[in-house]
Protein backbone atom coordinates (compact mmCIF):
# COMPACT_ATOMS: atom_id res chain seq x y z
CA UNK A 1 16.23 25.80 -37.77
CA UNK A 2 13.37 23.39 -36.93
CA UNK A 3 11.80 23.50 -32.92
CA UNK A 4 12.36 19.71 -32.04
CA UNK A 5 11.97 20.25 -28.23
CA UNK A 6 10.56 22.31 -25.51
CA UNK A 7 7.86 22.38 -22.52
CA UNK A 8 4.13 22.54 -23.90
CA UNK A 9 2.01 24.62 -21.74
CA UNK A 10 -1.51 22.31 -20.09
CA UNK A 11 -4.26 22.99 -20.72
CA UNK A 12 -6.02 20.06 -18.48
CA UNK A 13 -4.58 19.09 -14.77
CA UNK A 14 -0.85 17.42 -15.18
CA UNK A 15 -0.25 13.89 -14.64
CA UNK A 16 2.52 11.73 -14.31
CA UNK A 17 4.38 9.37 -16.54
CA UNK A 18 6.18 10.04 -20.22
CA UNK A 19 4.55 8.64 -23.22
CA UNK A 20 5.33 8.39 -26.92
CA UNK A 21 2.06 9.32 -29.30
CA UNK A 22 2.24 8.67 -33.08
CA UNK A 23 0.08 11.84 -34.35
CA UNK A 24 -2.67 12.22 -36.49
CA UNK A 25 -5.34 15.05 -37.78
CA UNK A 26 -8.39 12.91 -38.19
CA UNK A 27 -10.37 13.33 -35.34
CA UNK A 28 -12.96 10.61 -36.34
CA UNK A 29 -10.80 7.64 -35.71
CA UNK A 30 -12.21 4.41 -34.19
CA UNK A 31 -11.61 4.70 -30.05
CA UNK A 32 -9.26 1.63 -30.41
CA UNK A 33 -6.89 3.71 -32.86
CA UNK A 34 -7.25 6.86 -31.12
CA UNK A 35 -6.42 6.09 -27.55
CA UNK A 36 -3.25 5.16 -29.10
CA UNK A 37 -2.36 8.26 -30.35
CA UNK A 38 -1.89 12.13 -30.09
CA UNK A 39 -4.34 14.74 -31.89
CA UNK A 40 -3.40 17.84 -33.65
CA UNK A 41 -6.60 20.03 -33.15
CA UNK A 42 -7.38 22.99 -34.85
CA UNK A 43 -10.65 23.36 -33.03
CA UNK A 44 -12.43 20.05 -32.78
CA UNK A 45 -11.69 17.45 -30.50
CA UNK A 46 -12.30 14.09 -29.13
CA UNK A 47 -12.80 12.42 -25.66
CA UNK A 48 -11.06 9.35 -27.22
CA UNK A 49 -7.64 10.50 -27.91
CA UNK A 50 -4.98 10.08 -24.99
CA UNK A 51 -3.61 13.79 -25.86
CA UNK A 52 -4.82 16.57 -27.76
CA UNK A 53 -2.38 19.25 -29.16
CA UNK A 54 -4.02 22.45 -29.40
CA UNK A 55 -2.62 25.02 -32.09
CA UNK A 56 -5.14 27.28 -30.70
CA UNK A 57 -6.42 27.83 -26.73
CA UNK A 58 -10.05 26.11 -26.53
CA UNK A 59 -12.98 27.21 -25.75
CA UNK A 60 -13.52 23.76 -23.80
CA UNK A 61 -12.06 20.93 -22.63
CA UNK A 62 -13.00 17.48 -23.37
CA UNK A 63 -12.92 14.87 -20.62
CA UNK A 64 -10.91 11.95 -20.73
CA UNK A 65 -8.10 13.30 -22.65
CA UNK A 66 -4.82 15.23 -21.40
CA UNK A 67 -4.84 18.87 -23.38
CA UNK A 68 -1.64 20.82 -24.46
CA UNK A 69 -1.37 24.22 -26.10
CA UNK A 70 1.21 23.72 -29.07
CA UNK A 71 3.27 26.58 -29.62
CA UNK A 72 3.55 27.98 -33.35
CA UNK A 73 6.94 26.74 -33.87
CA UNK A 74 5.46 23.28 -33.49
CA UNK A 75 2.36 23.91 -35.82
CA UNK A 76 4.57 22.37 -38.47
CA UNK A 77 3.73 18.77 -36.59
CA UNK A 78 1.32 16.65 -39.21
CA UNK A 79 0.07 12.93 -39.46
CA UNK A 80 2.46 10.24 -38.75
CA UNK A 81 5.13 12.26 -36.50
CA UNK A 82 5.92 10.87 -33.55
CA UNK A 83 6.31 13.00 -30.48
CA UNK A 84 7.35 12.31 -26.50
CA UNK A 85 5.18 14.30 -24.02
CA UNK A 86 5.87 14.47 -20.33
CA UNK A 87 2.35 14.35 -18.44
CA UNK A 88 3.69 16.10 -15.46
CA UNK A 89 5.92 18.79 -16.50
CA UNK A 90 5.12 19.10 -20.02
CA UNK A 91 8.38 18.47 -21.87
CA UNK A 92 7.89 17.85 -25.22
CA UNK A 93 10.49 16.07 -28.16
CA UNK A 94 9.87 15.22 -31.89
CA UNK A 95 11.15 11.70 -32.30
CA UNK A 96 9.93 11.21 -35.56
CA UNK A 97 9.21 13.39 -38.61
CA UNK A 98 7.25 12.08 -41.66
CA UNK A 99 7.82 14.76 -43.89
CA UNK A 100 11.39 14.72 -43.31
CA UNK A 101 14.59 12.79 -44.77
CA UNK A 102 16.65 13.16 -42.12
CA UNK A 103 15.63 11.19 -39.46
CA UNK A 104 17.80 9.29 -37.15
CA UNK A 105 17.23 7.56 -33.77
CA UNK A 106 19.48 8.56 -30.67
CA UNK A 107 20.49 4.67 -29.10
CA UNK A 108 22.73 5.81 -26.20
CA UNK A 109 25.21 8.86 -25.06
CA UNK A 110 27.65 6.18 -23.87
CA UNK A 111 30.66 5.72 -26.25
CA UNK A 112 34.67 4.13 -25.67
CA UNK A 113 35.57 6.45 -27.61
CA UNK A 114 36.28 10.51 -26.92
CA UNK A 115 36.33 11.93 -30.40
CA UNK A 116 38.08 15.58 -30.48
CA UNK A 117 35.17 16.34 -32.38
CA UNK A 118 32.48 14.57 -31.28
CA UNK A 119 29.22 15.83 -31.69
CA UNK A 120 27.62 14.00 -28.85
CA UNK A 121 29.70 14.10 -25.77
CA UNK A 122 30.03 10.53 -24.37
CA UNK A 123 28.20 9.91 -20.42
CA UNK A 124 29.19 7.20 -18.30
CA UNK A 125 25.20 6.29 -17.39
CA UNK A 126 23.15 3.82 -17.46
CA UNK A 127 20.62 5.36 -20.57
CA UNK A 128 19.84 1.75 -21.55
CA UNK A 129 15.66 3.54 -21.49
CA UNK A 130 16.68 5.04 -24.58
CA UNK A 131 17.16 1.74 -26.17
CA UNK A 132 13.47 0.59 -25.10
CA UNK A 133 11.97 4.29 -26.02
CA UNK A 134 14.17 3.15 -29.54
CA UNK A 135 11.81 0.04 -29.80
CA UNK A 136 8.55 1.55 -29.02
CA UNK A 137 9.10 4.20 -31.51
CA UNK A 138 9.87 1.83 -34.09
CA UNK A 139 6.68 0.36 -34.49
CA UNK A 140 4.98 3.90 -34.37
CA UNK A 141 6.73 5.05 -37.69
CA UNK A 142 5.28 4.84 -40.52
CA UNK A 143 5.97 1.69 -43.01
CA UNK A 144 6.43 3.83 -46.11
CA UNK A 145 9.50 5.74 -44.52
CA UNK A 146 12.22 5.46 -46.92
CA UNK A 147 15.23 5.69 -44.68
CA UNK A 148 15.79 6.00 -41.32
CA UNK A 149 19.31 6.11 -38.91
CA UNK A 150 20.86 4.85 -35.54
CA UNK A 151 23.31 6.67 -33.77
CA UNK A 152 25.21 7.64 -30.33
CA UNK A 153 27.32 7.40 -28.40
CA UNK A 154 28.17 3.84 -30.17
CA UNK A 155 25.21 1.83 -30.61
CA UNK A 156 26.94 -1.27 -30.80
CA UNK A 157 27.98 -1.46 -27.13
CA UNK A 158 24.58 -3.15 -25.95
CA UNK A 159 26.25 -6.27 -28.25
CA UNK A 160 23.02 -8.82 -28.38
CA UNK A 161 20.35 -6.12 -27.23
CA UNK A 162 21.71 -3.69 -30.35
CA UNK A 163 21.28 -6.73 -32.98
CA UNK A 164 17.73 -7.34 -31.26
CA UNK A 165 16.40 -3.90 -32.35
CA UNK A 166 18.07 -4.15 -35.78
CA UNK A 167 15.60 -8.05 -35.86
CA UNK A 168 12.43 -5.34 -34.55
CA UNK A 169 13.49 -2.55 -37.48
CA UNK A 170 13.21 -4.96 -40.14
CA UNK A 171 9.98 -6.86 -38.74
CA UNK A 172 8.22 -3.57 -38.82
CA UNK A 173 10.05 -1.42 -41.15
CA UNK A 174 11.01 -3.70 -44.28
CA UNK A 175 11.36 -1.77 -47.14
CA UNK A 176 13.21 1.03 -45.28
CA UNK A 177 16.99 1.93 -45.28
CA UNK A 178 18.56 1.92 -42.26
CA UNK A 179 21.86 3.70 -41.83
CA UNK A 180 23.73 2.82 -38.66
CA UNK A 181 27.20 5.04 -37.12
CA UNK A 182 29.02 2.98 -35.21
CA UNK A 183 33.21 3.38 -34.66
CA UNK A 184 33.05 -0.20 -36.11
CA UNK A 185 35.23 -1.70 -33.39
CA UNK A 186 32.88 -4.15 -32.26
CA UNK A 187 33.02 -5.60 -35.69
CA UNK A 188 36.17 -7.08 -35.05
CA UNK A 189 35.22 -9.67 -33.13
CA UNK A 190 33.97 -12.23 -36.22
CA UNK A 191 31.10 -13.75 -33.97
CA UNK A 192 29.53 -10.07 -33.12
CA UNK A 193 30.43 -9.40 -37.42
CA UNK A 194 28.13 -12.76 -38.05
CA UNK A 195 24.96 -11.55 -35.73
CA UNK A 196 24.96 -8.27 -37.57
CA UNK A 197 25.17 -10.31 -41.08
CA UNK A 198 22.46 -12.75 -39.83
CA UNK A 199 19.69 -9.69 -39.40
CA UNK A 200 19.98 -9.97 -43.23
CA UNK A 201 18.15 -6.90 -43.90
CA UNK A 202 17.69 -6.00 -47.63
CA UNK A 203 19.00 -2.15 -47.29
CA UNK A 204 21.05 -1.64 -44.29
CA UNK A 205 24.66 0.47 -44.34
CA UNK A 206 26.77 0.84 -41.24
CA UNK A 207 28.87 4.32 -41.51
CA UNK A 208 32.11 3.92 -40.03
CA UNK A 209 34.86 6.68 -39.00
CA UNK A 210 38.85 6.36 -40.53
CA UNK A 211 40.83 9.54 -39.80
CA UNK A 212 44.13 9.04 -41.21
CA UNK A 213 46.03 5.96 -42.91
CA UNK A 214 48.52 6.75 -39.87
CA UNK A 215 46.82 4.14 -36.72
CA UNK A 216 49.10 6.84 -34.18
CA UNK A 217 47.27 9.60 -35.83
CA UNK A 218 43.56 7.68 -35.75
CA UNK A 219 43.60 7.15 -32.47
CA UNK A 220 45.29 10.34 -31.26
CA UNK A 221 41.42 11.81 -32.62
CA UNK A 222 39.38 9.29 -31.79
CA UNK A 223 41.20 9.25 -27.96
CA UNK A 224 41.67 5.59 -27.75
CA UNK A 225 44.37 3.32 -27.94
CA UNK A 226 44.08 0.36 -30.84
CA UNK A 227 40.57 2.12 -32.47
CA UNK A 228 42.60 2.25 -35.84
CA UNK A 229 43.37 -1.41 -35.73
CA UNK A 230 39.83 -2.64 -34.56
CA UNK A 231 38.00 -0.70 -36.85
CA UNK A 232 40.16 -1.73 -39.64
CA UNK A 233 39.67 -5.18 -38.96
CA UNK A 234 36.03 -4.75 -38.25
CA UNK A 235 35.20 -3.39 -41.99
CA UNK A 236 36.94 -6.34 -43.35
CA UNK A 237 35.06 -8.76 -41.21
CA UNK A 238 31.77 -7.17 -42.27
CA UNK A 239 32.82 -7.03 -46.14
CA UNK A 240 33.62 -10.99 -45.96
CA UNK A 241 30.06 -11.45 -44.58
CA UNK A 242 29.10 -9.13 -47.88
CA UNK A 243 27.65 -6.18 -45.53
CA UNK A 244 27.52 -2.62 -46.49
CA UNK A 245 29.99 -0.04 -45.19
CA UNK A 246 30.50 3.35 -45.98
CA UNK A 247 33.70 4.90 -44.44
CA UNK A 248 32.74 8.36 -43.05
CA UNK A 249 36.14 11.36 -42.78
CA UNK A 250 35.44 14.66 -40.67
CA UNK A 251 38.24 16.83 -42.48
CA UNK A 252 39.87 19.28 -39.88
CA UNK A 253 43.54 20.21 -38.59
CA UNK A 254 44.50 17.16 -37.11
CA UNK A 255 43.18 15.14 -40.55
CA UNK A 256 43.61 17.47 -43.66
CA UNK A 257 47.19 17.04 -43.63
CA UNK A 258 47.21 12.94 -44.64
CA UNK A 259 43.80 13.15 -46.57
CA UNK A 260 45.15 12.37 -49.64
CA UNK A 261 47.26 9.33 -48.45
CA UNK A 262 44.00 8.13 -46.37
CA UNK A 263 42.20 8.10 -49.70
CA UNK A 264 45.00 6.26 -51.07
CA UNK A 265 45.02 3.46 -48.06
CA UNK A 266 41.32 3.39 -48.82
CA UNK A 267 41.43 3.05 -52.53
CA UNK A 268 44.65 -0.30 -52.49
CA UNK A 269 43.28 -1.67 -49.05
CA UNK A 270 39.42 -1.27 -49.09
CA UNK A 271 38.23 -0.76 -52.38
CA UNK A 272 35.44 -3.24 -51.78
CA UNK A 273 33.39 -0.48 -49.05
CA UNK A 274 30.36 0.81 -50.57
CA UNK A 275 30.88 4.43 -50.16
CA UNK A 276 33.22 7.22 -49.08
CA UNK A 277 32.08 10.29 -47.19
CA UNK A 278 34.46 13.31 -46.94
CA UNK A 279 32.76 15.61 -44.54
CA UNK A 280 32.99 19.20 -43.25
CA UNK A 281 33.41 19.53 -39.75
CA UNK A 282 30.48 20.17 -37.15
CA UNK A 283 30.91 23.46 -34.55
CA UNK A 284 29.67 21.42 -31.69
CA UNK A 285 30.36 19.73 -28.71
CA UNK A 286 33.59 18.79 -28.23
CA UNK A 287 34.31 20.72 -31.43
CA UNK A 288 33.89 24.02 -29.45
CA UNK A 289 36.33 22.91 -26.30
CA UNK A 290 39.33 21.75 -29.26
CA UNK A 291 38.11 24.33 -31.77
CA UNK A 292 42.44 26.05 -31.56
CA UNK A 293 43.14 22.73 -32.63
CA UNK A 294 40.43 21.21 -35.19
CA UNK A 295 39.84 24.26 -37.17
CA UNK A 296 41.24 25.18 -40.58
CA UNK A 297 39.21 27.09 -43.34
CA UNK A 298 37.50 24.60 -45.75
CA UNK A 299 38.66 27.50 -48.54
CA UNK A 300 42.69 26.68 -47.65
CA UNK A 301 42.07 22.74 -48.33
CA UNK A 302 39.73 22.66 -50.97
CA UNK A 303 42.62 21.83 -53.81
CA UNK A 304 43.01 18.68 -50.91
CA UNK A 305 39.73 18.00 -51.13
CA UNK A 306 39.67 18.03 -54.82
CA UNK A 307 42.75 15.42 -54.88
CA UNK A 308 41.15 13.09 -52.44
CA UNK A 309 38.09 13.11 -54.22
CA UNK A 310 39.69 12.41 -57.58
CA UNK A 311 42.13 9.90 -55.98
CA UNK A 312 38.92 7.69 -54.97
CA UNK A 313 37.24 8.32 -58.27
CA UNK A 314 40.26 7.04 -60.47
CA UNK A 315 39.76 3.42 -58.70
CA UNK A 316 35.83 3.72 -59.63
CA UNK A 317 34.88 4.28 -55.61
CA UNK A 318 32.00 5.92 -54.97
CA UNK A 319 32.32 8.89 -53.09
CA UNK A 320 30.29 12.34 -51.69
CA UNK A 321 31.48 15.48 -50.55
CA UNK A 322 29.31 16.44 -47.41
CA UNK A 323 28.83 19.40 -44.89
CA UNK A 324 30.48 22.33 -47.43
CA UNK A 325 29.32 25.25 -48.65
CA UNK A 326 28.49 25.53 -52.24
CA UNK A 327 31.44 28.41 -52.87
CA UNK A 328 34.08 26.58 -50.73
CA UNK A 329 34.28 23.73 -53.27
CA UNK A 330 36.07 23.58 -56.60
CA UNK A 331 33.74 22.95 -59.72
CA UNK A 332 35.88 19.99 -60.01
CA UNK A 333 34.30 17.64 -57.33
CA UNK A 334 30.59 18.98 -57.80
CA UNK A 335 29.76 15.40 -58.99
CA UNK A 336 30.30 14.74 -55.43
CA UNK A 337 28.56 17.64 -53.77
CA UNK A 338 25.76 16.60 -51.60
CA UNK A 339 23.57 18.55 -49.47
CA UNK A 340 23.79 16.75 -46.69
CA UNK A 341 23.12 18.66 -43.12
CA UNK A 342 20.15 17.72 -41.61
CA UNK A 343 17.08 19.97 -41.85
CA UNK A 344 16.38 20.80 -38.04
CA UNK A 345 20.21 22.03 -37.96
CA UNK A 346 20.72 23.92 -41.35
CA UNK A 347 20.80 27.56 -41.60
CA UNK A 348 22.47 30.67 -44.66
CA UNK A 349 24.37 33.55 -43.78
CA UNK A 350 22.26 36.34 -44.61
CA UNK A 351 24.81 37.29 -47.21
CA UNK A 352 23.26 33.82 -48.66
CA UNK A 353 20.29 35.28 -49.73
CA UNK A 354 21.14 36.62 -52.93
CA UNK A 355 23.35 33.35 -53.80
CA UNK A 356 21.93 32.37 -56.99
CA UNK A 357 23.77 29.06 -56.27
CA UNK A 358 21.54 28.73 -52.87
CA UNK A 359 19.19 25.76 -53.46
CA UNK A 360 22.31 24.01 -54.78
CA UNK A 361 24.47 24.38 -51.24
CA UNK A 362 23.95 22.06 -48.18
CA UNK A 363 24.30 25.47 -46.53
CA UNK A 364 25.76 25.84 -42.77
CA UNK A 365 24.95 23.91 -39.49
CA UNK A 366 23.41 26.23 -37.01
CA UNK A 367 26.60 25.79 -34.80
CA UNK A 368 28.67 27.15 -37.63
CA UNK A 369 26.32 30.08 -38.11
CA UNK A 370 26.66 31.17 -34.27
CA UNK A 371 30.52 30.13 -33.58
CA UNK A 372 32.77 30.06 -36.46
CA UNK A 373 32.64 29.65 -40.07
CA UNK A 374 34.70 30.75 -43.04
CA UNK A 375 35.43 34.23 -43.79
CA UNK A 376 35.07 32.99 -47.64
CA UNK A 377 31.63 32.50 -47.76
CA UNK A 378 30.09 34.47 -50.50
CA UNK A 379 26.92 34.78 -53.03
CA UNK A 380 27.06 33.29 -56.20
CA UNK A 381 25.79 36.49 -58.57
């Protein structure tokens, strides 16, 4: 598990306001450059820097610069990260990491839907400041970043202000992927559909959620009444304006039991979406509260899992198999195996270790690790 938060001990008399720092090593940039950014020190510093991170306590202080000792669990920070820091209190969060493919930007906690499952609670706030923190961190990552996501809550609630910050991603981030999950509902009003189209970004994917071919049973997970017939409606409208969707399926008890015949309803009534994501599910949020009724062993549904993967390859669909463990799927669907949990979140059982299959499985979120997992995980030998 990767440290992506904490408090950061001063080092220098606290302030107030939050800011967001891109970071850098090179202490010799030009004072226009640096007062615009954070410094990693290892011993050297410089007056002209906003903030210095210390890996090490100092020997002295620098005037004109607010100091922070950086804990070793945050010595993995390099160039081009992108970091908040609270001046008074010291809170500290990694927005941005270069080095990693698995970055994705938080838009808002707000949601109308209440997923059994859901990963990210929904609030009933005002966090619209997470949508302007969103746009100032855009134009602090780095230009060569390959992909990067939006997520929630559902993004696509702020209507207008959403499709503004998709016109600032590709202004300042043109050549990188962006990958958007979003229930889709909004989509199904054509005018909203036509805003998204008219970003006309050259690599941008919107991942959308379809539980069951049944619209009772869709909605009985997702909490809401007419989600399966909005979001239905909404990939359609985004396929006739020739914009890429990939439909995303969390496999548990309430959705294992119709997989197959969702697969089919995707395969004869959206064939044209870009990609298919059957996915393990996540030991989190409201995934704890319903875990009596979400949870069956990915080892009693993996001949499903097989079918439905098979199903969608026999109409030439592209599909991946994501969030398993290596010996939980059959050799069948490997083709579709992906190793897919985020970095900062993935963890092996200990009886992992001597896998020698282990740097071919996605391994376990750290959720799973602590709460409940399989009982048929086992090493490769």
């Amino acid at each position: 598990m990767i440290q992506l938060h904490g408090k950061l001990k001063h080092l220098s008399p606290p302030s107030s306001g939050r800011v967001i720092l891109s970071l850098t090593t090179n202490q010799d940039l030009p004072t226009a450059l640096a007062s615009q950014k954070g410094l990693l020190s290892d011993g050297a510093s410089s007056s002209a820097f906003k903030v210095v991170f210390h890996k090490h306590k100092p020997t002295q202080l620098l005037e004109g610069s607010y100091h922070f000792l950086l804990p070793a669990d945050l010595h993995y920070l390099g160039e081009g990260d992108v970091v908040r820091i609270d001046l008074k209190d010291g809170s500290f969060r990694v927005l941005f990491r270069k080095s990693s493919g698995h970055n994705s930007i938080l838009l808002t906690e707000q949601c109308n839907h209440y997923c059994l499952m859901c990963s990210q609670p929904p609030k009933k706030i005002d966090d619209s400041w997470i949508l302007e923190e969103a746009k100032e961190l855009i134009q602090l990552i780095p230009q060569d970043t390959v992909e990067l996501g939006f997520t929630g809550g559902e993004p696509t609630l702020y209507g207008d202000r959403f499709i503004d910050l998709l016109h600032l991603a590709k202004a300042h981030l043109p050549r990188t992927a962006i990958h958007i999950l979003t229930n889709g509902r909004a989509f199904h009003e054509i005018e909203f559909a036509r805003k998204y189209a008219q970003v006309k970004h050259n690599d941008m994917m919107v991942g959308i959620p379809l539980y069951s071919d049944d619209p009772v049973r869709h909605d009985y997970v997702v909490q809401s009444v007419n989600a399966f017939n909005e979001t239905v409606r909404g990939i359609l409208n985004l396929k006739s304006l020739n914009q890429r969707v990939e439909i995303r399926v969390v496999i548990h008890q309430q959705t294992v039991d119709r997989l197959v015949h969702l697969c089919e309803f995707i395969a004869r009534n959206l064939l044209f979406v870009d990609h298919v994501a059957l996915m393990g599910l996540e030991i989190t949020g409201f995934t704890r509260a319903n875990l009596d009724e979400l949870w069956i062993d990915p080892y009693e549904y993996k001949d499903t899992l097989s079918q439905a993967v098979m199903l969608l390859e026999s109409y030439d669909m592209n599909v991946s198999v994501y969030n398993h463990q290596r010996c939980l799927v059959n050799d069948d669907i490997l083709r579709a195996y992906r190793k897919s949990i985020s970095d900062w979140k993935n963890e092996y059982l200990d009886d992992c270790t001597n896998c020698s299959k282990m740097n071919e499985c996605g391994g376990l979120f750290l959720s799973a690790k602590q709460y409940k997992h399989s009982q048929y995980i086992k090493a490769f030998m």
